[in-house]
C-alpha atoms as a PDB file:
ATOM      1  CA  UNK A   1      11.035 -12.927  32.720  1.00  0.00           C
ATOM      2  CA  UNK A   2       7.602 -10.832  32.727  1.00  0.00           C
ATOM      3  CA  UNK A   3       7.056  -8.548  29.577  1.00  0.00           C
ATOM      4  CA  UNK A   4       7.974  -5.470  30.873  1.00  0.00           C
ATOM      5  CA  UNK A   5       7.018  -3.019  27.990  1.00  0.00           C
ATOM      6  CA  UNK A   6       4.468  -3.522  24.868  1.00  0.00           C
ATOM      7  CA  UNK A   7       7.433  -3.544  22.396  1.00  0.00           C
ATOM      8  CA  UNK A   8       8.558  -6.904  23.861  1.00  0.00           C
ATOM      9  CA  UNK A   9       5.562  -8.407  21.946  1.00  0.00           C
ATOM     10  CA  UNK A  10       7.815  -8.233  18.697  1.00  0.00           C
ATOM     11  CA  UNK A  11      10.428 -10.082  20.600  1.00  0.00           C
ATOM     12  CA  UNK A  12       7.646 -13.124  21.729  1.00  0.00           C
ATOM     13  CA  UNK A  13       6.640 -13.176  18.332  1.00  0.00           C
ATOM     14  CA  UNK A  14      10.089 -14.069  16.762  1.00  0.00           C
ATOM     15  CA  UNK A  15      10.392 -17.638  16.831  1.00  0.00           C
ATOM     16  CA  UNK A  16       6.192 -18.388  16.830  1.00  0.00           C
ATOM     17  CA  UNK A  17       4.134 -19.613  13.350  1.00  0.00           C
ATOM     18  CA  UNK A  18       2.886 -16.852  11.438  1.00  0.00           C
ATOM     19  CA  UNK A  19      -0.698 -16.321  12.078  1.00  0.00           C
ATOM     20  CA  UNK A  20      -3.378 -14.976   9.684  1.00  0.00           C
ATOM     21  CA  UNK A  21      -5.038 -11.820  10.112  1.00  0.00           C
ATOM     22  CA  UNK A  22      -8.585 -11.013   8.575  1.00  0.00           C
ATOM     23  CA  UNK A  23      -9.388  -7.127   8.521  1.00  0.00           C
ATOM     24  CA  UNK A  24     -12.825  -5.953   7.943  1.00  0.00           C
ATOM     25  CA  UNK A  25     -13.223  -2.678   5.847  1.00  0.00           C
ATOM     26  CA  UNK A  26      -9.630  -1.811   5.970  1.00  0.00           C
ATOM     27  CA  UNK A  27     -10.250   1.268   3.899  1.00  0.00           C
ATOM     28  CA  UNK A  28      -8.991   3.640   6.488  1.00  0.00           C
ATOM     29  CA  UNK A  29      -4.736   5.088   6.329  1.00  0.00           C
ATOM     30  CA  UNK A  30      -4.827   3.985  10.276  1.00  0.00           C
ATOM     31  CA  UNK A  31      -5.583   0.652  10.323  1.00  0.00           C
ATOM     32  CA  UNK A  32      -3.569   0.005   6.568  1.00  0.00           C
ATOM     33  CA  UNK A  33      -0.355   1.914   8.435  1.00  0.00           C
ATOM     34  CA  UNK A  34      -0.761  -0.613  10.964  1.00  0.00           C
ATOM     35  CA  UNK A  35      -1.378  -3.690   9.098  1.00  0.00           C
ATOM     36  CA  UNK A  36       1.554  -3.085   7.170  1.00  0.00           C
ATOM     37  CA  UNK A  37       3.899  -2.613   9.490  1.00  0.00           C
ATOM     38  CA  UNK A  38       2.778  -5.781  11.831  1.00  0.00           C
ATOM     39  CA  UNK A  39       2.901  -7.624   7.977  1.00  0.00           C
ATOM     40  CA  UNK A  40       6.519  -6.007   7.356  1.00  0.00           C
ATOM     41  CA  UNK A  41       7.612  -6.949  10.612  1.00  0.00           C
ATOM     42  CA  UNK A  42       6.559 -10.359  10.397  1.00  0.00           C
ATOM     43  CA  UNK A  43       3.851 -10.677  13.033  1.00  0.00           C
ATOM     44  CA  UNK A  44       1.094 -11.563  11.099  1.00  0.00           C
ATOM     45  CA  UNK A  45       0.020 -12.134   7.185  1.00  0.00           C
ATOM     46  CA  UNK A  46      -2.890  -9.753   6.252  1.00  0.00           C
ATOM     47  CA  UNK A  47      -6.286 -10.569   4.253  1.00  0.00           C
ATOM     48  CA  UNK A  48      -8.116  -7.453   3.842  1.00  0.00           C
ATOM     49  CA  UNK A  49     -11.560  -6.850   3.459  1.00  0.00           C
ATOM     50  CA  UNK A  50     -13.093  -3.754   1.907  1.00  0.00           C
ATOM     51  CA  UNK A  51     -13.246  -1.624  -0.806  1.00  0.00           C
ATOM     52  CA  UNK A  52     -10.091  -2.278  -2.981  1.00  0.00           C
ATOM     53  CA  UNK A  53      -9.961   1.316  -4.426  1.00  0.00           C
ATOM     54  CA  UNK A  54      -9.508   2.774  -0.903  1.00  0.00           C
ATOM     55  CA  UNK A  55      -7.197   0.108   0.341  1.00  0.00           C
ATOM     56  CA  UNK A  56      -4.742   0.451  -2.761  1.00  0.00           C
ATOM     57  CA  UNK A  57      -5.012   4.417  -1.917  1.00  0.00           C
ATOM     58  CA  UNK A  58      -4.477   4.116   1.966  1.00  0.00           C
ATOM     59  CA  UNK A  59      -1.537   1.600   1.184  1.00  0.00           C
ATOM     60  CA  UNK A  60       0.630   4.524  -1.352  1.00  0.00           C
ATOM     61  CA  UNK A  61      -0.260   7.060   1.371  1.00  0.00           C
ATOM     62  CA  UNK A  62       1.465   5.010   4.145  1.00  0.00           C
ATOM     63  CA  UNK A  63       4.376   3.857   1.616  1.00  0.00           C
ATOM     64  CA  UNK A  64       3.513   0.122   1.555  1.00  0.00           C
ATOM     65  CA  UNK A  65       3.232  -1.959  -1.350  1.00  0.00           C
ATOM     66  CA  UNK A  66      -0.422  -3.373  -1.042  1.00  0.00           C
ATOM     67  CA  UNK A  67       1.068  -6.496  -2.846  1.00  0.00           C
ATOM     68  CA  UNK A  68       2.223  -7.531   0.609  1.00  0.00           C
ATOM     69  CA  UNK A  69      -1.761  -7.901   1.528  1.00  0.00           C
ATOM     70  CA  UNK A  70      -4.132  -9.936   0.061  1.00  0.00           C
ATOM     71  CA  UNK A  71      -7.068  -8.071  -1.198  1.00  0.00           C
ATOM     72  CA  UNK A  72     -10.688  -8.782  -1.369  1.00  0.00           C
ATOM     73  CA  UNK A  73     -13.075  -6.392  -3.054  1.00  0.00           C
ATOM     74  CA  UNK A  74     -16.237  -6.072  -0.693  1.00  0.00           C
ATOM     75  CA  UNK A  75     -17.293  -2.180  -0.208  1.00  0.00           C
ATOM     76  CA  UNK A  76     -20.139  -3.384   2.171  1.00  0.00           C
ATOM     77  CA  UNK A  77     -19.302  -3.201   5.592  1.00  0.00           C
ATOM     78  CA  UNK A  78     -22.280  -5.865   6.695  1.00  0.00           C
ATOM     79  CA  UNK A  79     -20.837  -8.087   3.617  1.00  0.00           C
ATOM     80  CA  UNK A  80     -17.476  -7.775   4.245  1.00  0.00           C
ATOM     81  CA  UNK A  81     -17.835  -8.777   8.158  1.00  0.00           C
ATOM     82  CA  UNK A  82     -19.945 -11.686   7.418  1.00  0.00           C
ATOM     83  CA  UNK A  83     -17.582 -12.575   4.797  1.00  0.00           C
ATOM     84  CA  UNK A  84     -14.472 -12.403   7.353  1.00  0.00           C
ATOM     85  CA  UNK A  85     -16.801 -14.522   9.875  1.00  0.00           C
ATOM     86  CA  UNK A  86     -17.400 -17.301   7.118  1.00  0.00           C
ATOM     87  CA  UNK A  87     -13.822 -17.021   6.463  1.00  0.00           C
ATOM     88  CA  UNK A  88     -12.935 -17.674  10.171  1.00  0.00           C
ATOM     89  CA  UNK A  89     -15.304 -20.452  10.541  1.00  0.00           C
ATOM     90  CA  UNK A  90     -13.322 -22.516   7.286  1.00  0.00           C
ATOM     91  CA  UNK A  91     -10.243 -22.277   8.877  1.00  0.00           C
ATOM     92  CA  UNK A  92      -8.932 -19.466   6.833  1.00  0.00           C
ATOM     93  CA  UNK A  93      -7.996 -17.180   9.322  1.00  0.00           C
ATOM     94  CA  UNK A  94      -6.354 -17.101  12.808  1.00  0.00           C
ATOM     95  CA  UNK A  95      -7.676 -13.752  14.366  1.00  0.00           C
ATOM     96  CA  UNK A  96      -9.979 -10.509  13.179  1.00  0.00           C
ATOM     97  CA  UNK A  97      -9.505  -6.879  12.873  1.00  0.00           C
ATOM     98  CA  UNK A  98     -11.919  -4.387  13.169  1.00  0.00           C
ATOM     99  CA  UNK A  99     -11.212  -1.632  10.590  1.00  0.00           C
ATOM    100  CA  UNK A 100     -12.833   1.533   9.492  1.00  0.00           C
ATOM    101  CA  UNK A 101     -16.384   0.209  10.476  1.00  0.00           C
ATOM    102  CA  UNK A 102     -19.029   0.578  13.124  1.00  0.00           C
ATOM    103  CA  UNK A 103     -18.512  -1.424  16.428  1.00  0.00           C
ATOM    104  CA  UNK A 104     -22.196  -2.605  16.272  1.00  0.00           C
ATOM    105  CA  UNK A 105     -21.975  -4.080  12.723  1.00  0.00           C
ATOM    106  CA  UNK A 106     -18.613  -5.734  12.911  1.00  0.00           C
ATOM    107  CA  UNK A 107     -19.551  -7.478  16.835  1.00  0.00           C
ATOM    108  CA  UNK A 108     -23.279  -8.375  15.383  1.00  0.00           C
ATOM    109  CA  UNK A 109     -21.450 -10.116  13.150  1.00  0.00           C
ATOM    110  CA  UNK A 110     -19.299 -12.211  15.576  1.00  0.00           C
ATOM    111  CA  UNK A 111     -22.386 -12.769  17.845  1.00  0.00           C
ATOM    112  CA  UNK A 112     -24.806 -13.886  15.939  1.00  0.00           C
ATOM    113  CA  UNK A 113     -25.740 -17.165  17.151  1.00  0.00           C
ATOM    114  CA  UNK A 114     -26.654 -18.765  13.464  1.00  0.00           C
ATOM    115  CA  UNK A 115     -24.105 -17.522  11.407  1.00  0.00           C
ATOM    116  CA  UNK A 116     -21.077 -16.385  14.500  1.00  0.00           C
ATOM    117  CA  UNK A 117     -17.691 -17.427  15.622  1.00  0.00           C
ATOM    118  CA  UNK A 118     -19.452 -17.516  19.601  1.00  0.00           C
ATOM    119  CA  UNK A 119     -19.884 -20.816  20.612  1.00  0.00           C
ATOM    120  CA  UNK A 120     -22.933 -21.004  23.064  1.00  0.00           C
ATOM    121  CA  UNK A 121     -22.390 -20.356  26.517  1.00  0.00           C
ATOM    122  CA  UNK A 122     -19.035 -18.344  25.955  1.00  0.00           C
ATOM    123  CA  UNK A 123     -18.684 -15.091  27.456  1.00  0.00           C
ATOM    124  CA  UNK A 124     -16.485 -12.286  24.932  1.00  0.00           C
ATOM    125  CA  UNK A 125     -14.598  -9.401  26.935  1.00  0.00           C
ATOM    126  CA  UNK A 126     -12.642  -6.719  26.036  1.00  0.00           C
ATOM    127  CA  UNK A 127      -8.971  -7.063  27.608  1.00  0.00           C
ATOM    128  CA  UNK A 128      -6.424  -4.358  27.723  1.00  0.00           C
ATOM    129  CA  UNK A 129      -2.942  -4.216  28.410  1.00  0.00           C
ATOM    130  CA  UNK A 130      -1.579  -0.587  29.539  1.00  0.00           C
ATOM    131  CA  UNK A 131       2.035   0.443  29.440  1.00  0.00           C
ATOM    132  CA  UNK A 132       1.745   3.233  31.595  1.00  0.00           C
ATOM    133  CA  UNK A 133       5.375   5.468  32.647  1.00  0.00           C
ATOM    134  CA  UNK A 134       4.165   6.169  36.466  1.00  0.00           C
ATOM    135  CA  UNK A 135       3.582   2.304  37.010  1.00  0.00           C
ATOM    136  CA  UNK A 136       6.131  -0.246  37.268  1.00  0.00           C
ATOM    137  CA  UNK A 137       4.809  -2.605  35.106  1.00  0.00           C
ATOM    138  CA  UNK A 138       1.932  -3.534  32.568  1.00  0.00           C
ATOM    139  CA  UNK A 139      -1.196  -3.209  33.974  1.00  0.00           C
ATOM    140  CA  UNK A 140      -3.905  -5.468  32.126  1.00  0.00           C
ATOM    141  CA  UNK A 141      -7.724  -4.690  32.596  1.00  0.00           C
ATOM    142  CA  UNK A 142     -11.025  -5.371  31.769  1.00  0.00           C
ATOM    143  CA  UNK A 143     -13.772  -4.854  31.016  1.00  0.00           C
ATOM    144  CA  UNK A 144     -13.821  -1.416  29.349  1.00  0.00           C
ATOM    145  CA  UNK A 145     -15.704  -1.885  25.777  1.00  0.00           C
ATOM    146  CA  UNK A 146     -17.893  -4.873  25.797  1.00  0.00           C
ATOM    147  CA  UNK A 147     -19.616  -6.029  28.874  1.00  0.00           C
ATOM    148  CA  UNK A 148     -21.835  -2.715  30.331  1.00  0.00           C
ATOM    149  CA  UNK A 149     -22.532  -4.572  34.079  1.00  0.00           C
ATOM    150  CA  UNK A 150     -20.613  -7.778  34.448  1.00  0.00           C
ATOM    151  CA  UNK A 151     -22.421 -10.109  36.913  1.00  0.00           C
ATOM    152  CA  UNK A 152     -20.203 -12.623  39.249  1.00  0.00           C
ATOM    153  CA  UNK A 153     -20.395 -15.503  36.744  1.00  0.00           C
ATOM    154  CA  UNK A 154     -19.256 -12.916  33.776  1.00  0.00           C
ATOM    155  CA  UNK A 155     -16.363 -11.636  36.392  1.00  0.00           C
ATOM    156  CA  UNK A 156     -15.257 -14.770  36.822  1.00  0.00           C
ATOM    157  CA  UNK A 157     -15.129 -15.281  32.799  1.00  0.00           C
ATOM    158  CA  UNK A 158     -13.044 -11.623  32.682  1.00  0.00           C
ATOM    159  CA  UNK A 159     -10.363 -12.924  35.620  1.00  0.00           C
ATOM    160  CA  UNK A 160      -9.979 -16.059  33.505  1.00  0.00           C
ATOM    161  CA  UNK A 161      -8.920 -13.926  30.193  1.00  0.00           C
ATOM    162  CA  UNK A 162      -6.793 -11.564  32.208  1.00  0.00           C
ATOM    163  CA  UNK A 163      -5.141 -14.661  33.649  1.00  0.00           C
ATOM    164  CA  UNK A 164      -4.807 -15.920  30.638  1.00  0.00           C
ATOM    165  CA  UNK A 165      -3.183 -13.125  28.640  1.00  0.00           C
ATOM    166  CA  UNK A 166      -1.008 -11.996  31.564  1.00  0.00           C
ATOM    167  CA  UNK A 167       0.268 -16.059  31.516  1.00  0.00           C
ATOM    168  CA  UNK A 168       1.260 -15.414  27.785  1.00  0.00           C
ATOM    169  CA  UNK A 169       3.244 -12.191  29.050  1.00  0.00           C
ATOM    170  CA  UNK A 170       5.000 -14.471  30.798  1.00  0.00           C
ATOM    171  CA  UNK A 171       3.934 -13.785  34.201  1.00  0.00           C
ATOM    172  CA  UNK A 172       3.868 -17.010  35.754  1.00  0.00           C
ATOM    173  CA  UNK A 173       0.911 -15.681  39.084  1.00  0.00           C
ATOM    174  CA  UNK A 174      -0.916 -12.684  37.809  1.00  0.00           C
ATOM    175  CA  UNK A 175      -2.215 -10.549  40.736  1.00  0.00           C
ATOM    176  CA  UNK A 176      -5.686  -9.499  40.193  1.00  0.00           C
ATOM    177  CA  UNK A 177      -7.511  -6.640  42.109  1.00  0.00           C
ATOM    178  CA  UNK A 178     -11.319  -6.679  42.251  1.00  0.00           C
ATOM    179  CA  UNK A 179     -11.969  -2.932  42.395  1.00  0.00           C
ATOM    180  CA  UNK A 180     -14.502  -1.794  44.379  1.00  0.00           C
ATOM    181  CA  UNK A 181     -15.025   2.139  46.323  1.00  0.00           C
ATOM    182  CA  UNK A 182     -13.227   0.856  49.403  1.00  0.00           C
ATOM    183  CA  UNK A 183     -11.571  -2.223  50.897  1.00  0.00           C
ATOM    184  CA  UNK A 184     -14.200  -2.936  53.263  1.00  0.00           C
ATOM    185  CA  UNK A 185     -16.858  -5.224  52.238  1.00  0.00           C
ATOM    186  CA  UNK A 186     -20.011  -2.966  51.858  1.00  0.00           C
ATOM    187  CA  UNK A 187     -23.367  -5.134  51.585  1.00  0.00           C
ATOM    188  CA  UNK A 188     -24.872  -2.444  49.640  1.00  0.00           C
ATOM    189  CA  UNK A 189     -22.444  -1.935  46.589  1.00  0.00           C
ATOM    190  CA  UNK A 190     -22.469  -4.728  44.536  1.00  0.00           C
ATOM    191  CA  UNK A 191     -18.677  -4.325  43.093  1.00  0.00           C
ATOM    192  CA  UNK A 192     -17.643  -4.887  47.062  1.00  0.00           C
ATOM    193  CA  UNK A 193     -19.558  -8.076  47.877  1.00  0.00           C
ATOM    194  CA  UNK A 194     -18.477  -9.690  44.306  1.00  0.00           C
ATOM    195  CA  UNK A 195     -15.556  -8.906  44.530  1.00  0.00           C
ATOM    196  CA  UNK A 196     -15.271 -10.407  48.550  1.00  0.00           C
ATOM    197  CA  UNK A 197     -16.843 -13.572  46.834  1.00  0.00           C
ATOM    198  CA  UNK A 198     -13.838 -13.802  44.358  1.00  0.00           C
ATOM    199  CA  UNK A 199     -11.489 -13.292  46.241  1.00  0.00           C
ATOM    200  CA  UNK A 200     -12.802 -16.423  48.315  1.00  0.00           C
ATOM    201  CA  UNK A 201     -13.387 -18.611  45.455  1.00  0.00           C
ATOM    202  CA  UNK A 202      -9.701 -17.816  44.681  1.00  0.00           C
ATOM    203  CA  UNK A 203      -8.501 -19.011  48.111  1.00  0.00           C
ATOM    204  CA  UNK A 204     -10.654 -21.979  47.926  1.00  0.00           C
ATOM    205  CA  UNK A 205      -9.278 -23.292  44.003  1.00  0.00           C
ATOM    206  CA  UNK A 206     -12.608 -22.469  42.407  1.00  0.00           C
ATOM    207  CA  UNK A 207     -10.208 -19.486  40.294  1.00  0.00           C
ATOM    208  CA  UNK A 208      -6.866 -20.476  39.275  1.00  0.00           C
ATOM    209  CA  UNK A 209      -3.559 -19.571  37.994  1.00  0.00           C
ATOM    210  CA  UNK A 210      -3.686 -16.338  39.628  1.00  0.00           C
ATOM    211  CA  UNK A 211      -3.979 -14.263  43.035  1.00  0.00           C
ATOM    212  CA  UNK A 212      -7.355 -12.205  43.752  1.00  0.00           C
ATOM    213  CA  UNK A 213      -7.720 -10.008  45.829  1.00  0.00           C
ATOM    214  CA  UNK A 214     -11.060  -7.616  46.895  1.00  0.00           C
ATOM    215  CA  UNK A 215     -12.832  -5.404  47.394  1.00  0.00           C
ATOM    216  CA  UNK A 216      -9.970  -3.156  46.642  1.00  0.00           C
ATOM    217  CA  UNK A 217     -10.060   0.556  45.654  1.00  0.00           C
ATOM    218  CA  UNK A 218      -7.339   1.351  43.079  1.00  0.00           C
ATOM    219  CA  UNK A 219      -5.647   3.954  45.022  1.00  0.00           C
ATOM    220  CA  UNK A 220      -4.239   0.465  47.072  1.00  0.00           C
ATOM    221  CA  UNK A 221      -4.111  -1.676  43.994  1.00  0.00           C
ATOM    222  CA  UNK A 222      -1.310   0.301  42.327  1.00  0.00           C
ATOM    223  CA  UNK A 223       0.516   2.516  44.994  1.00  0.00           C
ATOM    224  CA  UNK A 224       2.319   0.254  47.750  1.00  0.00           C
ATOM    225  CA  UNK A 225       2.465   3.928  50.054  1.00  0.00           C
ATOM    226  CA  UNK A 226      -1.710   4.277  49.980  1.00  0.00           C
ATOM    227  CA  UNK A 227      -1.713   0.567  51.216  1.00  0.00           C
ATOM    228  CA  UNK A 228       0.454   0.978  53.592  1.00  0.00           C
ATOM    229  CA  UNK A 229      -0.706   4.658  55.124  1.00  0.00           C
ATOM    230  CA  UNK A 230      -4.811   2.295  55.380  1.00  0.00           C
ATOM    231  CA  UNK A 231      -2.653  -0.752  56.418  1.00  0.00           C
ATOM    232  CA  UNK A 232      -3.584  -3.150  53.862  1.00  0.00           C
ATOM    233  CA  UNK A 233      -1.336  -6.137  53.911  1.00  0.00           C
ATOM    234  CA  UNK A 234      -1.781  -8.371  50.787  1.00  0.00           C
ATOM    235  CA  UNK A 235       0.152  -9.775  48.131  1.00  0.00           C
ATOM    236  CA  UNK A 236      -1.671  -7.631  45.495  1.00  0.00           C
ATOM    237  CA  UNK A 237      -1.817  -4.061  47.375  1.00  0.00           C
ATOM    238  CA  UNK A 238       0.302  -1.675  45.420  1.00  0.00           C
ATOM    239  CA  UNK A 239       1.938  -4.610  43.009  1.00  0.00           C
ATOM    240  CA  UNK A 240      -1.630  -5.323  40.594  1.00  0.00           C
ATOM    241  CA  UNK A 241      -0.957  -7.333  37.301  1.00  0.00           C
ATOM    242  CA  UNK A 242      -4.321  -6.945  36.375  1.00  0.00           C
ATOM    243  CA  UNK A 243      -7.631  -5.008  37.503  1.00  0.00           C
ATOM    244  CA  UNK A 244     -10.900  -6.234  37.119  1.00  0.00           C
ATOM    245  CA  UNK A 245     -13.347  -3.369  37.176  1.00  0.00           C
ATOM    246  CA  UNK A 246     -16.707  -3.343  38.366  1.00  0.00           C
ATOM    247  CA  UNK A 247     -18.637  -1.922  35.160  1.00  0.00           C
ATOM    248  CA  UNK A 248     -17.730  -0.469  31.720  1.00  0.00           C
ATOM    249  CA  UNK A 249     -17.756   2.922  32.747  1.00  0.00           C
ATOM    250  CA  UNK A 250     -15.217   2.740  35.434  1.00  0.00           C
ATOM    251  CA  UNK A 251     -13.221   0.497  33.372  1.00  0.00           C
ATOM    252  CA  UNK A 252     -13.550   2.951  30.166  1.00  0.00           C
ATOM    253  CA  UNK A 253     -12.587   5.760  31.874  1.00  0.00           C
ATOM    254  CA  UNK A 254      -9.267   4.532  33.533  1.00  0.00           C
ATOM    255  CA  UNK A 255      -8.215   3.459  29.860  1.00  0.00           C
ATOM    256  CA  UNK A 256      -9.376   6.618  28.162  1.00  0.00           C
ATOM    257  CA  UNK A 257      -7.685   8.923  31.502  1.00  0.00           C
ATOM    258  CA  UNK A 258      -4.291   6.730  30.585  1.00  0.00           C
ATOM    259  CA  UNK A 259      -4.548   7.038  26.933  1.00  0.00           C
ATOM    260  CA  UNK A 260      -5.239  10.749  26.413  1.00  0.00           C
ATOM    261  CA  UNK A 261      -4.006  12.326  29.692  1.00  0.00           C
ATOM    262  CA  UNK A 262      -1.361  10.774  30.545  1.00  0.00           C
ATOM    263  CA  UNK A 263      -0.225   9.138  26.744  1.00  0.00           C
ATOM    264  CA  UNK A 264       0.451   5.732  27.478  1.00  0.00           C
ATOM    265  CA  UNK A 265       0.708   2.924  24.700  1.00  0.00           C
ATOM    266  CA  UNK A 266      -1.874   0.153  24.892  1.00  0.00           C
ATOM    267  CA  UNK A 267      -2.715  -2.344  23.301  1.00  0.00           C
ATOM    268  CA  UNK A 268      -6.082  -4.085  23.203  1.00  0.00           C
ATOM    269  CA  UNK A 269      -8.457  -7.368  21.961  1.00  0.00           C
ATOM    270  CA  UNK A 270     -11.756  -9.008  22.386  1.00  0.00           C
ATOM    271  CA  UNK A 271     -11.430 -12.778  23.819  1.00  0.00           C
ATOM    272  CA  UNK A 272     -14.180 -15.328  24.099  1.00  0.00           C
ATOM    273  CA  UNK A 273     -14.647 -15.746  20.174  1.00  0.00           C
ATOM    274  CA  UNK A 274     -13.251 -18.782  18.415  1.00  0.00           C
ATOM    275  CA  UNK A 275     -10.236 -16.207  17.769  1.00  0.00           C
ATOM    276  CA  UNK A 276      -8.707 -12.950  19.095  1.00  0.00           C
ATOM    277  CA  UNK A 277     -10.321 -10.171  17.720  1.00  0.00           C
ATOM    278  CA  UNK A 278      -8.833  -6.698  17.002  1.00  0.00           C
ATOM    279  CA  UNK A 279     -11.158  -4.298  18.447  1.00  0.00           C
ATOM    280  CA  UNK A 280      -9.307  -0.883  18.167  1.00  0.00           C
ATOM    281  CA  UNK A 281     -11.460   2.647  18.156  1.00  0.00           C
ATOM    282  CA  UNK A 282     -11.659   4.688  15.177  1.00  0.00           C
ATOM    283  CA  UNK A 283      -9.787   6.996  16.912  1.00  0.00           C
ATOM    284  CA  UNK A 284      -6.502   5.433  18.512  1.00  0.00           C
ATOM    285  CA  UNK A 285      -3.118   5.667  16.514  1.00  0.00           C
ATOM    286  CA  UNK A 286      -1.480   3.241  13.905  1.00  0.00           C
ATOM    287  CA  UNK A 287       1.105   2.801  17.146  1.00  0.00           C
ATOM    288  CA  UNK A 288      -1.753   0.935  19.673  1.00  0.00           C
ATOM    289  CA  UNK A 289      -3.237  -0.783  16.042  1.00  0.00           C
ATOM    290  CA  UNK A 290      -0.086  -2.713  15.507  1.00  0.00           C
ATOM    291  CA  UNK A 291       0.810  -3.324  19.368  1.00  0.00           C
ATOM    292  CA  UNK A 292      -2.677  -4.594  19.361  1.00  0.00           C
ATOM    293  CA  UNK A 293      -2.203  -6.724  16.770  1.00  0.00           C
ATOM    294  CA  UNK A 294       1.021  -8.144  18.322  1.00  0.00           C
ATOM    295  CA  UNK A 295      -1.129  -8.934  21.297  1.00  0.00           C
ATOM    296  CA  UNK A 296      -3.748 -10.854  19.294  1.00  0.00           C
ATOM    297  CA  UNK A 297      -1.266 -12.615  16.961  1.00  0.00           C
ATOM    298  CA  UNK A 298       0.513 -13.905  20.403  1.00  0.00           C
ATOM    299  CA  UNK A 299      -2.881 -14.770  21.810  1.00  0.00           C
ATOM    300  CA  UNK A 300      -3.376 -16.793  18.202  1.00  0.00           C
ATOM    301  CA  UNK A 301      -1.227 -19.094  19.243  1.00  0.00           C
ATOM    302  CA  UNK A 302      -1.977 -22.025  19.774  1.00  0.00           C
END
């Protein structure tokens, strides 16, 4: 049966081999509360990086033992993500956290191409999952955090990872809308025509293991009654898995609109890398932390 709700990632976790978890500058009570509680609940083990002092601190604020953890002393953030990356490459970890550090030092450190965990040609994308109350199901997207302007060839990268995480939530034929302003295909907007060209490719094998569909506005994507009032008959109208979105801000703002305005739970990683990667903001709750570690400790496996 499809995952249904973000909590069910406990459940698919139950039975699988414990993954590691490397966390870089986990100095912060968020990303400690978090940590704990996936350790405590047996979805990951936890190295974290950072500076010991504020770790130990964070840990008695959020009532866990920091014993649990193990602990390595490195109170520079460009240090301590290099030193997770090295400890990655050796085999000593099976996915990364971002903790309390910038977004630009943490990913430099995962793309460099002498001393990253990005193997050449590889695209990394930012893939959400959204548990959202007025929806009847998860919704996964991308790309809102990584990739500013997607061209076709990075598109076709994103579908694959949506595919790809949707098949671990146990949905066996994803349905993926290209969105794009309207369904007609428009020669002049770019999100229209690559999306018509996807939705080919996926009718002709080129894109498998899932159902594309586009140009398609998101109005018809995920409300059957809007496809039916335009008269849109296809398989994804109104019953998405997953929506690909045309550029980062689109994308951004549909996760930040669900988040904040209408307070659904999320949860959220960074594919493409030799391993998931934890890429939470500084500013979302212990609550999408851990569920986003559940989703990167199920994507772990192997």
């Amino acid at each position: 049966m499809p995952v249904r709700k973000l909590s069910e990632l406990f459940d698919l976790l139950k039975d699988k081999p414990l993954k590691t978890m490397i966390v870089v500058c986990a100095n912060d009570e968020h990303t400690v509360a978090a940590v704990g509680e996936a350790v405590s609940k047996n979805l990951v083990k936890g190295i974290l990086i950072g500076d010991r002092a504020k770790i130990n601190s964070a840990s008695r604020l959020c009532g866990f033992d920091s014993d649990q953890f193990t602990i390595i002393d490195q109170p520079d953030d460009d240090i301590a993500a290099q030193l997770a990356v090295e400890m990655i490459k050796r085999g000593e970890g099976d996915l990364m956290m971002k903790g309390l550090i910038q977004t630009d030092k943490f990913m430099k450190a995962i793309l460099s191409k002498e001393k990253g965990i990005t193997d050449a040609g590889k695209v990394v994308s930012h893939v959400t999952v959204v548990e959202n109350e007025y929806y009847h199901k998860l919704l996964i997207v991308g790309d809102v955090a990584v990739i500013p302007l997607p061209d076709l060839n990075q598109k076709i990268k994103i579908i694959g990872y949506l595919a790809d995480v949707a098949h671990r939530l146990e949905i066996a034929m994803p349905k993926i809308a290209a969105i794009a302003p309207s369904e007609r295909v428009l020669p002049s907007i770019i999100s229209s025509t690559d999306a018509a060209l996807l939705a080919i490719m996926n009718e002709r094998g080129q894109i498998k293991g899932c159902i594309v569909d586009g140009p398609i506005a998101l109005d018809v994507a995920v409300d059957r009654e809007s496809a039916d009032i335009k008269g849109i008959r296809s398989p994804v109208a109104g019953d998405a898995d997953c929506l690909l979105f045309p550029n980062i801000e689109s994308g951004n703002v549909f996760y930040k609109v669900n988040s904040k305005m209408a307070r659904s739970e999320s949860a959220a990683i960074v594919l493409g890398a030799r391993v998931p990667v934890v890429l939470g903001s500084r500013g979302d709750s212990s609550r999408v932390k851990l569920l986003s570690i559940a989703l990167g400790a199920l994507m772990a496996q192997d």
